[in-house]
Protein backbone atom coordinates (compact mmCIF):
# COMPACT_ATOMS: atom_id res chain seq x y z
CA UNK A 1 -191.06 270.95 124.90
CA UNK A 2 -187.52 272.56 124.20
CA UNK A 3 -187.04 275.69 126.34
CA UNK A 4 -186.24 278.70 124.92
CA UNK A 5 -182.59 279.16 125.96
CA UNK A 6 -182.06 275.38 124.85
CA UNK A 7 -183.86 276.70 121.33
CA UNK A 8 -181.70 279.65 121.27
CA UNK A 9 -178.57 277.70 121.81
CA UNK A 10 -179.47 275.46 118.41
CA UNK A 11 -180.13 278.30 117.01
CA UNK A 12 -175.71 279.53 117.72
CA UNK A 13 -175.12 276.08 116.82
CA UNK A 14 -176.71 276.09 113.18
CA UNK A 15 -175.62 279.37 112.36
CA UNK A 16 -172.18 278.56 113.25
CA UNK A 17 -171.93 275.06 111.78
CA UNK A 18 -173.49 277.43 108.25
CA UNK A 19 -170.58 279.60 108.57
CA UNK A 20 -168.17 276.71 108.80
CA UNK A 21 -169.26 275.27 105.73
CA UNK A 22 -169.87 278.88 103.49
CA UNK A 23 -165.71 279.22 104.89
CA UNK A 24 -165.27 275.34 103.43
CA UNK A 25 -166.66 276.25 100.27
CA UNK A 26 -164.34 279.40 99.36
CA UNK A 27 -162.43 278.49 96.02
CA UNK A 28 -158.79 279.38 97.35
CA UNK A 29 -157.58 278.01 94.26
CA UNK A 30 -159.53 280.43 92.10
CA UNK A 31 -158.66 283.28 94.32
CA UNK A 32 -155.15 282.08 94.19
CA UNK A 33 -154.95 282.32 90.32
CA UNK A 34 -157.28 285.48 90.25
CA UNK A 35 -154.56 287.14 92.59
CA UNK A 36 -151.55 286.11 89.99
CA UNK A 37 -153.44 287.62 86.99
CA UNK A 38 -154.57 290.12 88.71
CA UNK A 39 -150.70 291.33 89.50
CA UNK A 40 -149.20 290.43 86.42
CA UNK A 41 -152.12 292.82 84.63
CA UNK A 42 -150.42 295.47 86.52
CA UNK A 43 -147.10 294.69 86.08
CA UNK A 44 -147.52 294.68 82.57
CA UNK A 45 -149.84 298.17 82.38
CA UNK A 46 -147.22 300.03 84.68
CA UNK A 47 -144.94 298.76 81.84
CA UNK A 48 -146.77 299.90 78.39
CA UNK A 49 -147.73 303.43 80.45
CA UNK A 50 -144.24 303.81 81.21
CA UNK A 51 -142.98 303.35 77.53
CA UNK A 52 -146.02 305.08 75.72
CA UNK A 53 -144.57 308.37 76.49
CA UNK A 54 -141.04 307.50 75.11
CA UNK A 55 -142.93 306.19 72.16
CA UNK A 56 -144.87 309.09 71.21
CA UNK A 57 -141.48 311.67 71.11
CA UNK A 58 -140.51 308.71 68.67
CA UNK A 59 -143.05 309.01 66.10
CA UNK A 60 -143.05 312.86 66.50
CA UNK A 61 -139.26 312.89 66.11
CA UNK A 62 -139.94 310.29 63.15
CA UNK A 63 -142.57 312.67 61.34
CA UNK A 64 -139.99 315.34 61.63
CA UNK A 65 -137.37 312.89 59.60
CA UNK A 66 -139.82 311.88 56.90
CA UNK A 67 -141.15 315.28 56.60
CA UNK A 68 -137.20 316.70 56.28
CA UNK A 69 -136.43 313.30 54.18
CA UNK A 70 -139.29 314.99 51.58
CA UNK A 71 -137.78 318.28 51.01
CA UNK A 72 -134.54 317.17 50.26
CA UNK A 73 -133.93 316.13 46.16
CA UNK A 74 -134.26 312.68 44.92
CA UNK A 75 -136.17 311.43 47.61
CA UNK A 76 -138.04 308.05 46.68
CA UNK A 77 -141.78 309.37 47.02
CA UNK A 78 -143.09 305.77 46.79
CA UNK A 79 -140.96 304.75 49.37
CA UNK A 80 -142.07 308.02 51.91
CA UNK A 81 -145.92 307.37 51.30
CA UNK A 82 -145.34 303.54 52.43
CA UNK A 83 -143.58 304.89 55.33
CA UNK A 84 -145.83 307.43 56.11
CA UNK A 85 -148.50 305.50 56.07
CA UNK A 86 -147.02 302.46 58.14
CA UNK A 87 -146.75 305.09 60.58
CA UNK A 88 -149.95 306.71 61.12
CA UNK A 89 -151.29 302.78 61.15
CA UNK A 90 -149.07 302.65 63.89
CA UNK A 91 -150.13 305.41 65.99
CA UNK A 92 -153.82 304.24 65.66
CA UNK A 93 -152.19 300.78 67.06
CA UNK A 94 -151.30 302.92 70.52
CA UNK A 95 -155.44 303.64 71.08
CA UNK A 96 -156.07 299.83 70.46
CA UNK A 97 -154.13 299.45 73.22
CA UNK A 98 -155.19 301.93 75.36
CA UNK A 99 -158.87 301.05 74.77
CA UNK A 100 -157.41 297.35 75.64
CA UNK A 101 -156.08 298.21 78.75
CA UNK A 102 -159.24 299.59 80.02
CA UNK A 103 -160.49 296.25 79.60
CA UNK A 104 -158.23 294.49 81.83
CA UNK A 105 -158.82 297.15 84.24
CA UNK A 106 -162.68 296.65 84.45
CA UNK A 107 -161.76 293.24 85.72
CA UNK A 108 -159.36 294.58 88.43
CA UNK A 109 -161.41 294.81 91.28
CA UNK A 110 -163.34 291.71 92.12
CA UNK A 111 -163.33 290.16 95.14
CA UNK A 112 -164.26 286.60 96.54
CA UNK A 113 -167.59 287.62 98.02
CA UNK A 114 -169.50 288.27 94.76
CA UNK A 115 -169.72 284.58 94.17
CA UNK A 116 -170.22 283.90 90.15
CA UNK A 117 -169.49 287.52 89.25
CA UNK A 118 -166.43 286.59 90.86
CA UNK A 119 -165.23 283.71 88.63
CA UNK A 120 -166.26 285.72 85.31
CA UNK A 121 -164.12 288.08 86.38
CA UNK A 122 -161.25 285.99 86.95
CA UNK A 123 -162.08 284.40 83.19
CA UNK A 124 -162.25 287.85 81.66
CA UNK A 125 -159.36 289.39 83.18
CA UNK A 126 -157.22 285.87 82.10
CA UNK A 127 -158.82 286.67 78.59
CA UNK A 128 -158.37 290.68 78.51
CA UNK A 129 -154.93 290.22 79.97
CA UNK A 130 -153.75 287.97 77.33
CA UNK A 131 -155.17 289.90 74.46
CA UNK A 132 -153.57 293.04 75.90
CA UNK A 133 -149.89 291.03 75.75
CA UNK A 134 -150.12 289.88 72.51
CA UNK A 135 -150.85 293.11 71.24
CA UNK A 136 -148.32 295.12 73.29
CA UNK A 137 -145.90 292.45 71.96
CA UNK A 138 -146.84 293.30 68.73
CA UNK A 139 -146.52 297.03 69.19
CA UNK A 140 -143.01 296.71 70.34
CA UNK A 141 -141.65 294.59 67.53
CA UNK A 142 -143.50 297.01 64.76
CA UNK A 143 -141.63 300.32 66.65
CA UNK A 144 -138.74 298.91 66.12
CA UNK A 145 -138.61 297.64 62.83
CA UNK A 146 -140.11 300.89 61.73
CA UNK A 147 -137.51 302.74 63.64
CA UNK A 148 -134.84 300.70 61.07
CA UNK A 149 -136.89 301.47 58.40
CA UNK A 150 -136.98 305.27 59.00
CA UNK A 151 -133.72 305.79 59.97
CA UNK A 152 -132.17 303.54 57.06
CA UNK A 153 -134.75 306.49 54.19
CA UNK A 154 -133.38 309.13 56.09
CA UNK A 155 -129.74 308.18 55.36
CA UNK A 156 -129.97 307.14 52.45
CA UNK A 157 -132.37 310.53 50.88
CA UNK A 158 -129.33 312.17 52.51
CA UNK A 159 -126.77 309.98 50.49
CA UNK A 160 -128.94 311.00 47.16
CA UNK A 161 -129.22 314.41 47.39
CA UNK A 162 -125.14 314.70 48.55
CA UNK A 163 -124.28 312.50 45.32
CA UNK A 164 -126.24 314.74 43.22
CA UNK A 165 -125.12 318.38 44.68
CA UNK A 166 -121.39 316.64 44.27
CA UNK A 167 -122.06 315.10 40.42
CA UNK A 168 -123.69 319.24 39.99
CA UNK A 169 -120.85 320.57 41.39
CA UNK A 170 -118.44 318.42 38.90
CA UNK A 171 -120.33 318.96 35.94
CA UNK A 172 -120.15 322.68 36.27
CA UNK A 173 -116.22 323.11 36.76
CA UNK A 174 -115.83 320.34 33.74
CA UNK A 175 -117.87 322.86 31.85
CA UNK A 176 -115.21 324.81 29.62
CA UNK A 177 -115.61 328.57 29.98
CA UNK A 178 -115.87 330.39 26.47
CA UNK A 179 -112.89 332.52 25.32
CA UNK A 180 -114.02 335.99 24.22
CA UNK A 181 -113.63 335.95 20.41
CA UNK A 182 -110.61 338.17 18.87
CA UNK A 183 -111.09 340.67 16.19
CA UNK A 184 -108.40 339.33 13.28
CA UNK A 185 -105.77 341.35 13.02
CA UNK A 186 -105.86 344.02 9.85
CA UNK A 187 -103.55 343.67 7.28
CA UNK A 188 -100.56 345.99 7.48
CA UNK A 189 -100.50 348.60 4.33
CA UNK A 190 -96.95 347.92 2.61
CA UNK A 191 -95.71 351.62 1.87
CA UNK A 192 -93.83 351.46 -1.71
CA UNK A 193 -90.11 352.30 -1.61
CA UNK A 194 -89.07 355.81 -3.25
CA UNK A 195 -86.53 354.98 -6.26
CA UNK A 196 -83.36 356.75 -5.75
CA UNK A 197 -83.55 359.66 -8.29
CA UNK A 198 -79.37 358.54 -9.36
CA UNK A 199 -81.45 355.03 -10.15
CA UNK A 200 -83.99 356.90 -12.28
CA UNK A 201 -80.96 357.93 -14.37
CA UNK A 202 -79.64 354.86 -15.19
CA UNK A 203 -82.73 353.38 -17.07
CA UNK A 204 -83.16 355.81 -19.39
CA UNK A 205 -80.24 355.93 -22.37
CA UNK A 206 -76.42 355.21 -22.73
CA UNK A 207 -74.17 358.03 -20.87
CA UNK A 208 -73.03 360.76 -22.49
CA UNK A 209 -69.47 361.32 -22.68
């Protein structure tokens, strides 16, 4: 018969020997890798939070251009609804983001302890993460080629309408002005010459003597 301080001291034994092998179970390696997404997620969202802001004064600043670009003459209409629309398409790109970056975040704060809701969360964040990159990627490349593509209408509606004010301005001073018209000049009444009364006498008879 096994006393009771004998059972009791199995009892330490077991429970100790159980913790020993839960410890030997941990998966360091998928904590390990966990850990690295899990600070290259932030990394990356202190990044794209950082440059959102800049990002927004740039499409409000390039609104402004288009919407300057517009009013100005010989502006290439097709041309400004392409761009205009390239940039709202953009903007709505910046909340596909966002919404992405939420994602990642849900997937932030697992910890080894939950067991399988720990390794999905690993694989989701890996997932989320890498979605979120290629997108942001993305993003970046399309702000700046719009940038190029803005700038380059702006400069060249402002080349346009300078060429045309300038080809105005010439054909108005190659316009001839018109001379007032001139009354002709009246013709001058010829007064006839009085004859000479001795010259009277001449014509009429032979002299007397």
């Amino acid at each position: 018969m096994i006393s009771l301080r004998k059972a009791t001291l199995l009892l330490t034994v077991a429970a100790f020997s159980f913790g020993l092998a839960s410890c030997s179970k941990r998966n360091t390696e998928l904590e390990t890798d966990y850990a690295t997404k899990k600070a290259s997620a932030e990394t990356l969202i202190g990044q794209i939070n950082t440059s959102m802001n800049t990002m927004k004064s740039d499409h409000d600043q390039w609104m402004k251009s288009l919407a300057d670009a517009a009013a100005k003459p010989g502006a290439d209409t097709s041309k400004l609804g392409s761009l205009k629309s390239d940039l709202q398409k953009h903007m709505n790109d910046m909340n596909t983001i966002m919404a992405l970056e939420d994602s990642v975040k849900a997937y932030m704060n697992a910890t080894p302890d939950q067991g399988d809701a720990f390794k999905n969360a690993d694989d989701r964040l890996g997932t989320n993460f890498n979605d979120l990159n290629d997108k942001w990627k993305a993003f970046q490349d399309a702000h700046t080629n719009l940038q190029k593509d803005i700038q380059q209408f702006a400069v060249n509606t402002a080349g346009n309408a300078m060429q045309k004010d300038t080809m105005k301005a010439k054909e108005e001073v190659a316009k001839p002005e018109k001379a007032p018209k001139k009354e002709a000049a009246k013709p001058a009444m010829k007064k006839e010459a009085a004859t000479p009364a001795s010259q009277e006498h001449q014509h009429h008879g032979a002299p007397r003597y």
